[in-house]
PDB file of N, CA and C in Angstrom:
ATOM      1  N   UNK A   1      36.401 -73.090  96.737  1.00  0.00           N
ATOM      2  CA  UNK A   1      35.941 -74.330  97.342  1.00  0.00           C
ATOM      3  C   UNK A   1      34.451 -74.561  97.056  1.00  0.00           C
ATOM      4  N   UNK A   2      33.560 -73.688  96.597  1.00  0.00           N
ATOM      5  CA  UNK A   2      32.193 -73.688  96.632  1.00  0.00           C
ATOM      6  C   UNK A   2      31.694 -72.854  95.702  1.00  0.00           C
ATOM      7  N   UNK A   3      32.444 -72.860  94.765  1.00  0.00           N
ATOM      8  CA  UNK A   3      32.616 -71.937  93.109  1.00  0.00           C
ATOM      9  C   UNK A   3      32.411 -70.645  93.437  1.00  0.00           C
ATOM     10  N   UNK A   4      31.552 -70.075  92.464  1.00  0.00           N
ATOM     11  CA  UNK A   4      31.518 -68.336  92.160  1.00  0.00           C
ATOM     12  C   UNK A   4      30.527 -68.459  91.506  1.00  0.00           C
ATOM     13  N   UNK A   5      29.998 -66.671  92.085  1.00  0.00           N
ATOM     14  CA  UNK A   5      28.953 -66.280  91.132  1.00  0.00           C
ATOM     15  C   UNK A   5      29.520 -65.612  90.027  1.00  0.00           C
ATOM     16  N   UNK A   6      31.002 -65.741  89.524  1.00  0.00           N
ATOM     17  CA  UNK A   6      31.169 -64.968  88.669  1.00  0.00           C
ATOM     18  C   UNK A   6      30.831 -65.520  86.977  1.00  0.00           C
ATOM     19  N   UNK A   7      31.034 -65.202  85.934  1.00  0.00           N
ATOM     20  CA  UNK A   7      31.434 -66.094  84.603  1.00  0.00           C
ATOM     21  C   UNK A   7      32.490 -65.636  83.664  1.00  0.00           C
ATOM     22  N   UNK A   8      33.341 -66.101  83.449  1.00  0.00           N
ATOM     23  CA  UNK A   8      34.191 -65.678  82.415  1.00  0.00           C
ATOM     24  C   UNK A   8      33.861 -66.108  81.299  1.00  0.00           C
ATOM     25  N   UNK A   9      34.192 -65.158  80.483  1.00  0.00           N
ATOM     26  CA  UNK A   9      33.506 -65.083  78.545  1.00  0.00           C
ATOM     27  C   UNK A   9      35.217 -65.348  78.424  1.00  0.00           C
ATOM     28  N   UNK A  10      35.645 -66.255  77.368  1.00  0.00           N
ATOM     29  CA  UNK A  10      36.388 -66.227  76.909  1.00  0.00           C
ATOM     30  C   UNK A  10      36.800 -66.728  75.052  1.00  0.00           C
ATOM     31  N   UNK A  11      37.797 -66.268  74.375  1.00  0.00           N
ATOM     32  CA  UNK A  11      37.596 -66.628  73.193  1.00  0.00           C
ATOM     33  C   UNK A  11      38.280 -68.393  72.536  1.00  0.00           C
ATOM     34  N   UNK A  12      38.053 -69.252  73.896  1.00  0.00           N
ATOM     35  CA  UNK A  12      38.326 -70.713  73.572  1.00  0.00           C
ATOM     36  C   UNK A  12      39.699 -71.129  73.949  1.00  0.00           C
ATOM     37  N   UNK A  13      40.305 -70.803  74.281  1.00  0.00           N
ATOM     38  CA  UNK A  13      41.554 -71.538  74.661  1.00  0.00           C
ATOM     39  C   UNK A  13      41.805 -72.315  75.481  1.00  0.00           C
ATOM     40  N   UNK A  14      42.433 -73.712  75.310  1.00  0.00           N
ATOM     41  CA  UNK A  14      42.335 -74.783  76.273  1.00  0.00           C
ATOM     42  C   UNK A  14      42.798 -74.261  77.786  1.00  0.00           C
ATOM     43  N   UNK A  15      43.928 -73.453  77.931  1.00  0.00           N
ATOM     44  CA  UNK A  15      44.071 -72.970  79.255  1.00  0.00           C
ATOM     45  C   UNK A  15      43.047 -72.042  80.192  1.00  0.00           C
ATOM     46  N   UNK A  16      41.952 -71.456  79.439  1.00  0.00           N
ATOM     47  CA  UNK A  16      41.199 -70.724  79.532  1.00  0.00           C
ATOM     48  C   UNK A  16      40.264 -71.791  80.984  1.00  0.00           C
ATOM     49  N   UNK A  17      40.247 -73.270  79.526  1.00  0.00           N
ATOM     50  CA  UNK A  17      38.906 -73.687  80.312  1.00  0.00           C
ATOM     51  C   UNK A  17      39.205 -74.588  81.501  1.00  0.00           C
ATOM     52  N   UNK A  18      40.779 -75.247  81.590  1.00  0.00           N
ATOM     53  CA  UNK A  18      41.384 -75.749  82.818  1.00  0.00           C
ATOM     54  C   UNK A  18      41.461 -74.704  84.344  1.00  0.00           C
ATOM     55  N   UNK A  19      41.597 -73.131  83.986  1.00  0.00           N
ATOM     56  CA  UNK A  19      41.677 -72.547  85.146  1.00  0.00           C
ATOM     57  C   UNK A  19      40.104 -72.589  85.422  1.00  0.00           C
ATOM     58  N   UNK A  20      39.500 -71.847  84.665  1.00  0.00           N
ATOM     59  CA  UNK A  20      37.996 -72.367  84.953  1.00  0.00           C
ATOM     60  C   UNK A  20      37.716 -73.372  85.920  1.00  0.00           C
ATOM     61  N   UNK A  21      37.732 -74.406  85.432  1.00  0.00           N
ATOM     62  CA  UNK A  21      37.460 -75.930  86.070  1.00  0.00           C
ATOM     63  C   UNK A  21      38.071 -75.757  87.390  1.00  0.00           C
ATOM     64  N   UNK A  22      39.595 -75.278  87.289  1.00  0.00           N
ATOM     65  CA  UNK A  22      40.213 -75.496  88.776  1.00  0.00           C
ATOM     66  C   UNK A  22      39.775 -74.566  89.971  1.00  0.00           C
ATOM     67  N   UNK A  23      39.514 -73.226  89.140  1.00  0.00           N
ATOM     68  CA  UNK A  23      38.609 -72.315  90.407  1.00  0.00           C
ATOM     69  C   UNK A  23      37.052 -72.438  90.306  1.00  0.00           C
ATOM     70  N   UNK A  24      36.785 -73.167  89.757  1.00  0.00           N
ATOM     71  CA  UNK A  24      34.917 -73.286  89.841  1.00  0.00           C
ATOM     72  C   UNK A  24      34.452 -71.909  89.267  1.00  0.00           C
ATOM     73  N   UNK A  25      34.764 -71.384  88.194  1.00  0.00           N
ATOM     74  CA  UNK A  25      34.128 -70.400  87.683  1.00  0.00           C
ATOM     75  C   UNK A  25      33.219 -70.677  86.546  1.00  0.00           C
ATOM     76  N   UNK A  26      32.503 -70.202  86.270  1.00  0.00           N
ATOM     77  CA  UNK A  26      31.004 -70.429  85.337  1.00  0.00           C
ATOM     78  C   UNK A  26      32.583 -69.875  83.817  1.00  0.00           C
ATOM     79  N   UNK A  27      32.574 -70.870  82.961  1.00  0.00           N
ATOM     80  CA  UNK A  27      33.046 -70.919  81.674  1.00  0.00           C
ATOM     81  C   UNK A  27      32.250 -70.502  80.419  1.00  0.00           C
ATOM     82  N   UNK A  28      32.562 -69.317  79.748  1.00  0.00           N
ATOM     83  CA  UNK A  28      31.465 -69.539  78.192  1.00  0.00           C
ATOM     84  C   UNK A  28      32.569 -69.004  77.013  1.00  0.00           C
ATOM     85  N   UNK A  29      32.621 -69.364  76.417  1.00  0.00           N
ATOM     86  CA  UNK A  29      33.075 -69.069  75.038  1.00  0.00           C
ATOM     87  C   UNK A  29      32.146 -68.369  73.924  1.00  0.00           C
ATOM     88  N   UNK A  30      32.714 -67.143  73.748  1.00  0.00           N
ATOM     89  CA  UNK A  30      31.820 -66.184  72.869  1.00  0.00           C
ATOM     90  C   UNK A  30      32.475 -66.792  71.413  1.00  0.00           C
ATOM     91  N   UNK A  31      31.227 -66.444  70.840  1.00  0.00           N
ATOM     92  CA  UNK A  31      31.753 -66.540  69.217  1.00  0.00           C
ATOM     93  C   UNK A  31      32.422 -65.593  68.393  1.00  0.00           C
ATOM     94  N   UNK A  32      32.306 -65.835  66.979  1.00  0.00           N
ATOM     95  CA  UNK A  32      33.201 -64.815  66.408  1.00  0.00           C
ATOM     96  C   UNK A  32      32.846 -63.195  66.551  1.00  0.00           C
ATOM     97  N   UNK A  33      31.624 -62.926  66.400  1.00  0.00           N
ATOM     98  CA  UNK A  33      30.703 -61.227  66.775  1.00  0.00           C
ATOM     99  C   UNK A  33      31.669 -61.126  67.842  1.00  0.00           C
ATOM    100  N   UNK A  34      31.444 -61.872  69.124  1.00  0.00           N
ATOM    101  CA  UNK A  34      31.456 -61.224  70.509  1.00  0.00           C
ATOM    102  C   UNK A  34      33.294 -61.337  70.596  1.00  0.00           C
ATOM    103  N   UNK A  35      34.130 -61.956  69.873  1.00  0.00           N
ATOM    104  CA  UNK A  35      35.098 -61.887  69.926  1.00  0.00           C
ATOM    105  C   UNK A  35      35.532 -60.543  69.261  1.00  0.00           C
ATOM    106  N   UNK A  36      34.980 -59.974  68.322  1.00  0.00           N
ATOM    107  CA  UNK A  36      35.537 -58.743  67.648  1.00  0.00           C
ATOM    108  C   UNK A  36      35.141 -57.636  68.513  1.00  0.00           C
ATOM    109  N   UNK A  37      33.834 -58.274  69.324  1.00  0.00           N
ATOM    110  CA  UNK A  37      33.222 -56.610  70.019  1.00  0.00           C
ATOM    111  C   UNK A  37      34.516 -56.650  71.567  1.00  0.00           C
ATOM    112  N   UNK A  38      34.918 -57.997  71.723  1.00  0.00           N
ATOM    113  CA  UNK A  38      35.171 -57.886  73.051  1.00  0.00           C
ATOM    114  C   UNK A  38      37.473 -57.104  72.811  1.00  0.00           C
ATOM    115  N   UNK A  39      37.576 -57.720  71.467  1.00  0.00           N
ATOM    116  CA  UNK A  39      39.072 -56.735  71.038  1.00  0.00           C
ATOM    117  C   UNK A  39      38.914 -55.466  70.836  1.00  0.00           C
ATOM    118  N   UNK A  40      37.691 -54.981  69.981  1.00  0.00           N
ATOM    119  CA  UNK A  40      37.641 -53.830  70.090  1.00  0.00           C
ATOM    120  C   UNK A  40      37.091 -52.960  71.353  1.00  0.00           C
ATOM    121  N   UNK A  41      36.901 -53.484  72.622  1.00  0.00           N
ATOM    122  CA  UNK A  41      36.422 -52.919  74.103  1.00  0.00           C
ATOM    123  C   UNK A  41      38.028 -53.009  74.548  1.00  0.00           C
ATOM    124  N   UNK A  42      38.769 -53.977  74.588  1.00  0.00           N
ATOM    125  CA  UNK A  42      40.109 -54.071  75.293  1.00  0.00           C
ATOM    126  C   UNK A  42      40.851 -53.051  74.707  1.00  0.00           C
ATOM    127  N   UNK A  43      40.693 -52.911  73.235  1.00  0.00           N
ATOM    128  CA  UNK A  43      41.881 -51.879  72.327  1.00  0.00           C
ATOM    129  C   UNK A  43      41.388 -50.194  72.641  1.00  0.00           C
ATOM    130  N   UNK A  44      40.127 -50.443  72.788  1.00  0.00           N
ATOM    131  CA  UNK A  44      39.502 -49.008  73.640  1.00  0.00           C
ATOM    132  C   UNK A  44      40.191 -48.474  74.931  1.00  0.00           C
ATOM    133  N   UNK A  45      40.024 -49.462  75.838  1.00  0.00           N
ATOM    134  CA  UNK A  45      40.945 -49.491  76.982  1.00  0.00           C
ATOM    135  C   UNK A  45      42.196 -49.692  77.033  1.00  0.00           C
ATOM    136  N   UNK A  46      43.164 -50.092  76.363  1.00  0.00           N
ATOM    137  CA  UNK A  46      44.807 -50.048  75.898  1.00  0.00           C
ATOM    138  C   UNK A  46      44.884 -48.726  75.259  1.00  0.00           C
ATOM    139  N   UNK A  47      44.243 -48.120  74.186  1.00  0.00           N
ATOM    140  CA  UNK A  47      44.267 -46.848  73.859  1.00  0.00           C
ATOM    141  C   UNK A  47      44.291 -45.980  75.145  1.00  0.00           C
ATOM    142  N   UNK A  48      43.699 -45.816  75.878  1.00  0.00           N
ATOM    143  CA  UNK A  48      42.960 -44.891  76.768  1.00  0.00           C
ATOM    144  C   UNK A  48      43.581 -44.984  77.984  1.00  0.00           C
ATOM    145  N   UNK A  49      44.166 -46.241  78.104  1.00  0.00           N
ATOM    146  CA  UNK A  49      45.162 -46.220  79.348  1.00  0.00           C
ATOM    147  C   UNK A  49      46.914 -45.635  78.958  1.00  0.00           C
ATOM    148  N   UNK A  50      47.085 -45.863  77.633  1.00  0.00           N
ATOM    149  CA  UNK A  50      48.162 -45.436  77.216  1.00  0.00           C
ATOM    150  C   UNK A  50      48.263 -43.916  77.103  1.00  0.00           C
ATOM    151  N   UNK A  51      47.274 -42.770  76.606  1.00  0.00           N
ATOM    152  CA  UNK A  51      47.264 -41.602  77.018  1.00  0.00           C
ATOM    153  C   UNK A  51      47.524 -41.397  77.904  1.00  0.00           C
ATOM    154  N   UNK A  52      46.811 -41.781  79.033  1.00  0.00           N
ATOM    155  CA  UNK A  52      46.861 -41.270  80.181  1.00  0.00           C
ATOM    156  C   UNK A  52      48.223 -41.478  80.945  1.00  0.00           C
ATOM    157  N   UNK A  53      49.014 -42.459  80.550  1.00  0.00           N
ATOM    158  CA  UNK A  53      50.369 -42.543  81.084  1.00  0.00           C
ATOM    159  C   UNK A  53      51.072 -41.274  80.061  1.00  0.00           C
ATOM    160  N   UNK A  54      51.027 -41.380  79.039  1.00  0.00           N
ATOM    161  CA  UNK A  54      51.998 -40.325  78.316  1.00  0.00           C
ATOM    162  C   UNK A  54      51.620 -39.431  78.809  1.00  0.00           C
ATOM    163  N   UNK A  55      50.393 -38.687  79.708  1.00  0.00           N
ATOM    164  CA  UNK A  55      50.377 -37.316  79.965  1.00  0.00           C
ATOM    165  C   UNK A  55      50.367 -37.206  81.351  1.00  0.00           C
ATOM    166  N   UNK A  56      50.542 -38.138  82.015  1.00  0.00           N
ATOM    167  CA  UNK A  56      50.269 -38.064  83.436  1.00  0.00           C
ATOM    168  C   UNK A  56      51.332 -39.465  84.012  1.00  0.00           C
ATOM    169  N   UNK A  57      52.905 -39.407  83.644  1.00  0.00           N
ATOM    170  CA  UNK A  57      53.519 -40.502  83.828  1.00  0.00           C
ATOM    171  C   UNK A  57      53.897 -40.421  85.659  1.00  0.00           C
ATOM    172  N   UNK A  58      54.320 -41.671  85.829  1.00  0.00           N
ATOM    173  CA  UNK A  58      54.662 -41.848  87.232  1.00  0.00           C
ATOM    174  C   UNK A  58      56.104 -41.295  87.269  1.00  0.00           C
ATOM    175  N   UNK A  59      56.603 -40.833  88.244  1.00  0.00           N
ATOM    176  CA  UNK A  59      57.980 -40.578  88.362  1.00  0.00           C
ATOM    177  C   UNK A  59      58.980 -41.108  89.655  1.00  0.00           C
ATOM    178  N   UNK A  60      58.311 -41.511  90.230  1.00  0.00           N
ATOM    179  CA  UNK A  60      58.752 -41.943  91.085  1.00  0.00           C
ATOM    180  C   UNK A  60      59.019 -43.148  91.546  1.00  0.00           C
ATOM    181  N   UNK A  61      60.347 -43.704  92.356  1.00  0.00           N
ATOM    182  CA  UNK A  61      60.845 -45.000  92.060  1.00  0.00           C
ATOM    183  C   UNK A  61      60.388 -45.789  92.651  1.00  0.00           C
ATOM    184  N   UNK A  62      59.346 -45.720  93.800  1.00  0.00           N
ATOM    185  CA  UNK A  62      59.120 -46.839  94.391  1.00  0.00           C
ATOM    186  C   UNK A  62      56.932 -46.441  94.405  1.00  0.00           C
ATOM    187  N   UNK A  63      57.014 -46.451  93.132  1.00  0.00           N
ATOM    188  CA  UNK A  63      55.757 -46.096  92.851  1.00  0.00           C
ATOM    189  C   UNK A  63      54.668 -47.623  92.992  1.00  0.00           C
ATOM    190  N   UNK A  64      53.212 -47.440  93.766  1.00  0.00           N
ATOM    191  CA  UNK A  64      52.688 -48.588  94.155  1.00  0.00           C
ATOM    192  C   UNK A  64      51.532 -48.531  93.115  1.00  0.00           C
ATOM    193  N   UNK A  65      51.855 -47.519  92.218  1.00  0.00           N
ATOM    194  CA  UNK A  65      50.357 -47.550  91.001  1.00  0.00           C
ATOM    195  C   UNK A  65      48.887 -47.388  91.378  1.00  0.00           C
ATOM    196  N   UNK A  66      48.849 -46.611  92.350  1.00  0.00           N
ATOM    197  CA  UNK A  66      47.753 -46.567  93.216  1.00  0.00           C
ATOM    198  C   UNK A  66      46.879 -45.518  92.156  1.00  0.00           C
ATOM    199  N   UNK A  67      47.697 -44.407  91.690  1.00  0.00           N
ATOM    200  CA  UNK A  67      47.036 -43.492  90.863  1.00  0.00           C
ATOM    201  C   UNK A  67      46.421 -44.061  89.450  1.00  0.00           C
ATOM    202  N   UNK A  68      46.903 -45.134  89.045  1.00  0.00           N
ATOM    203  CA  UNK A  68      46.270 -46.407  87.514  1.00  0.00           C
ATOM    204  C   UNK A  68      44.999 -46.515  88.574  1.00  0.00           C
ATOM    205  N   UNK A  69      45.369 -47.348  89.488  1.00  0.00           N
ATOM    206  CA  UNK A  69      43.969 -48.106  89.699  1.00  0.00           C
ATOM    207  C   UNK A  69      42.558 -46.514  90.021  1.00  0.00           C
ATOM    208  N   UNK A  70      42.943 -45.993  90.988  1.00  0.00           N
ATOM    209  CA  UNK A  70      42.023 -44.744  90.688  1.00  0.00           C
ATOM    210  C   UNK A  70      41.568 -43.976  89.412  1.00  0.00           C
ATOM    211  N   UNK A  71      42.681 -43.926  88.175  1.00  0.00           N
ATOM    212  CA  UNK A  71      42.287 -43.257  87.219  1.00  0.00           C
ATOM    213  C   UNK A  71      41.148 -44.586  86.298  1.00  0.00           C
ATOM    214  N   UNK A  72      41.494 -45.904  86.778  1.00  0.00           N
ATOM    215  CA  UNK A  72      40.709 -46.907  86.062  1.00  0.00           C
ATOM    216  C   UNK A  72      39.563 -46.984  86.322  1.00  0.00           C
ATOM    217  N   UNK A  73      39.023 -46.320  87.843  1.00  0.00           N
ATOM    218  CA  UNK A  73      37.684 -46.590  88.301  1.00  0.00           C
ATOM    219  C   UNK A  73      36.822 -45.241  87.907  1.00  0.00           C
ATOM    220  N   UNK A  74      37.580 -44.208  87.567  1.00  0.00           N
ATOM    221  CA  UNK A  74      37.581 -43.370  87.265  1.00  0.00           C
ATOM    222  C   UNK A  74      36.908 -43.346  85.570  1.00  0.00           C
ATOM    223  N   UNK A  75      37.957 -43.983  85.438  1.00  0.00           N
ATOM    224  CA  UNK A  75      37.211 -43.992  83.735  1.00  0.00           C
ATOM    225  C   UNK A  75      36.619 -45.222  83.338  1.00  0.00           C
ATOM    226  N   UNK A  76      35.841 -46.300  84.009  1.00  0.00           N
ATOM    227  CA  UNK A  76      35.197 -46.532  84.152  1.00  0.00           C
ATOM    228  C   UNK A  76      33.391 -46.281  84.400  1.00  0.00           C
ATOM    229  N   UNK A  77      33.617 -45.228  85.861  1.00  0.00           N
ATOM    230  CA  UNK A  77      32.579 -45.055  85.872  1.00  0.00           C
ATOM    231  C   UNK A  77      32.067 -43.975  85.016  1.00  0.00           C
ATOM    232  N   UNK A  78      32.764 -42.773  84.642  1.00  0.00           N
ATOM    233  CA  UNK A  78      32.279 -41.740  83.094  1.00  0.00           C
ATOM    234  C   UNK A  78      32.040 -43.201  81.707  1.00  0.00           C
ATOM    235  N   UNK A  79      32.481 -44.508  81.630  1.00  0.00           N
ATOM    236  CA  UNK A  79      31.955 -44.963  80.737  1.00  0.00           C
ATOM    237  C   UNK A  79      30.892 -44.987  81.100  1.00  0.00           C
ATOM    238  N   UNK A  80      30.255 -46.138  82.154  1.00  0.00           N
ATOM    239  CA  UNK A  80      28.830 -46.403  82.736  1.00  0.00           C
ATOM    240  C   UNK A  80      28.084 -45.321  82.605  1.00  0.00           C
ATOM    241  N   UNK A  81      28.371 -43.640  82.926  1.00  0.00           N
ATOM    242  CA  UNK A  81      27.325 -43.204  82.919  1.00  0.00           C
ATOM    243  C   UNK A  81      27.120 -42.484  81.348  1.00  0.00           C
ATOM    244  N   UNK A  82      28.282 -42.394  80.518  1.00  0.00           N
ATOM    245  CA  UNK A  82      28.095 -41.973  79.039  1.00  0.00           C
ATOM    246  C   UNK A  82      27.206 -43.378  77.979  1.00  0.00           C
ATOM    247  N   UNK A  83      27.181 -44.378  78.940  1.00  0.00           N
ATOM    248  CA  UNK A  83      26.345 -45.285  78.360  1.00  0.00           C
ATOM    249  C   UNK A  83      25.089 -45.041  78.793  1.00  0.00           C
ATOM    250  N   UNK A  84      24.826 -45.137  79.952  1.00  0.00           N
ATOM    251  CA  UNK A  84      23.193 -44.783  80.096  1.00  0.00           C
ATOM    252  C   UNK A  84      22.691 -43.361  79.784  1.00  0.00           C
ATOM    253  N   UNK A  85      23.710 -42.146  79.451  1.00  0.00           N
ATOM    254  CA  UNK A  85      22.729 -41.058  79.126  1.00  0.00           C
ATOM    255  C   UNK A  85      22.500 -41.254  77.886  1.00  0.00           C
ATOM    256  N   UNK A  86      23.596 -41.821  77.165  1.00  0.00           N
ATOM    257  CA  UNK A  86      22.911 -42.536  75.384  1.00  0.00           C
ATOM    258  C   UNK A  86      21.920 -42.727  75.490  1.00  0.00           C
ATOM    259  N   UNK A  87      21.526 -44.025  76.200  1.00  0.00           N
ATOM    260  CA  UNK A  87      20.519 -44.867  76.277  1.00  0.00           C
ATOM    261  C   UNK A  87      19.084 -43.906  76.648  1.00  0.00           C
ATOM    262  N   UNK A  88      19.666 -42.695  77.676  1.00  0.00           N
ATOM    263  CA  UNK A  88      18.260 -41.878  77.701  1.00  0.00           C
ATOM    264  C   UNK A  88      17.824 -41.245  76.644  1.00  0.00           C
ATOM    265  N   UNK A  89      18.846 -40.430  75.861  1.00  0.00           N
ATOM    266  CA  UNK A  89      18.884 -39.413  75.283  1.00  0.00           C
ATOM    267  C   UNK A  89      17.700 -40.497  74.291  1.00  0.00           C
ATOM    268  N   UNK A  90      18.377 -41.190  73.030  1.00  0.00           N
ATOM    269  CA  UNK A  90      17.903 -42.339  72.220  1.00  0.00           C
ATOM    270  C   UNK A  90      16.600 -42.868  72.371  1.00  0.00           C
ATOM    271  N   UNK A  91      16.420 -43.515  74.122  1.00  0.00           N
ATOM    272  CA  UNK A  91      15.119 -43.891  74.513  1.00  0.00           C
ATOM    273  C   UNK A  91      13.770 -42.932  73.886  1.00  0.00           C
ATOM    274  N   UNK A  92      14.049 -41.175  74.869  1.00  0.00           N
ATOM    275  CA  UNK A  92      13.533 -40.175  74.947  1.00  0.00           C
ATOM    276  C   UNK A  92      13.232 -39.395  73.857  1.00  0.00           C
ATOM    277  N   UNK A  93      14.241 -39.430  72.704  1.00  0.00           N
ATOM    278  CA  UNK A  93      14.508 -38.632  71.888  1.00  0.00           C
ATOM    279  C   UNK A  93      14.936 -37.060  72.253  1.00  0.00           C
ATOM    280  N   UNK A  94      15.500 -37.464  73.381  1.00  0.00           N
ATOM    281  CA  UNK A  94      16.035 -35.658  73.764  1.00  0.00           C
ATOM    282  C   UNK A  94      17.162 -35.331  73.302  1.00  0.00           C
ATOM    283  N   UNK A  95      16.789 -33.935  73.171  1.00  0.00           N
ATOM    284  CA  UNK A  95      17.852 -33.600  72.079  1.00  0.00           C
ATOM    285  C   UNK A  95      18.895 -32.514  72.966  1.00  0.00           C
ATOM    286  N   UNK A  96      18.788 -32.485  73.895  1.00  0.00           N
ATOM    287  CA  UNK A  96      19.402 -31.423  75.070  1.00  0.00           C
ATOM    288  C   UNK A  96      19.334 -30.039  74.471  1.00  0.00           C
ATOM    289  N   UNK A  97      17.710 -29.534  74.053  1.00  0.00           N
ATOM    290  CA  UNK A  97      17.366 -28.361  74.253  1.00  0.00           C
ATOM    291  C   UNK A  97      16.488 -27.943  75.005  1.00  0.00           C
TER     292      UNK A  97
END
C-alpha cells in the first residue's frame, strides 16, 4: 500500500515489470554483464543446493523443509563471510602466515 524499500534487478521481462508496478517495488533491469554475473550466482546456488540434497535427502513423508531453509541460511552466511575475508586478505596482502 505504501511501496518498499526493497528493489528488484531483473533481466526485462514484461511480467517482471507489471508485478513490480502492482506491489510498488523499486524496478531495474540489469544489462547484459549483470545478466551473466547474476546466471552464473543462481547456477552457483542450484549447484550447491543440489549436493546437498543428494547427500543429505529428506525421507520423510510429511516433511515441512525446515532443514533447506536452515541449510540456506547456513550457506549463505559462510558465503558473506568467505567474501569479506577475500576482501581482507587482498586489501592487507595477508598471506595467513
Amino acid at each position: 500500500m505504501y511501496g518498499s524499500k526493497y528493489t528488484i534487478y531483473t533481466d526485462g521481462a514484461s511480467y517482471y515489470n507489471q508485478a513490480c508496478r502492482w506491489l510498488r517495488i523499486k524496478h531495474i533491469v540489469y544489462d547484459s554483464n549483470g545478466k551473466n554475473i547474476m546466471e552464473r550466482a543462481i547456477q552457483y546456488i542450484k549447484d550447491r543446493t543440489e549436493c546437498f540434497d543428494d547427500y543429505f535427502p529428506c525421507n520423510k513423508d510429511d516433511c515441512n523443509k525446515k532443514h533447506v531453509i536452515n541449510w540456506f541460511k547456513v550457506f549463505t552466511t559462510y558465503l558473506n563471510v568467505r567474501i569479506d575475508l577475500s576482501k581482507f586478505i587482498r586489501v592487507f596482502n595477508y598471506d595467513g602466515g
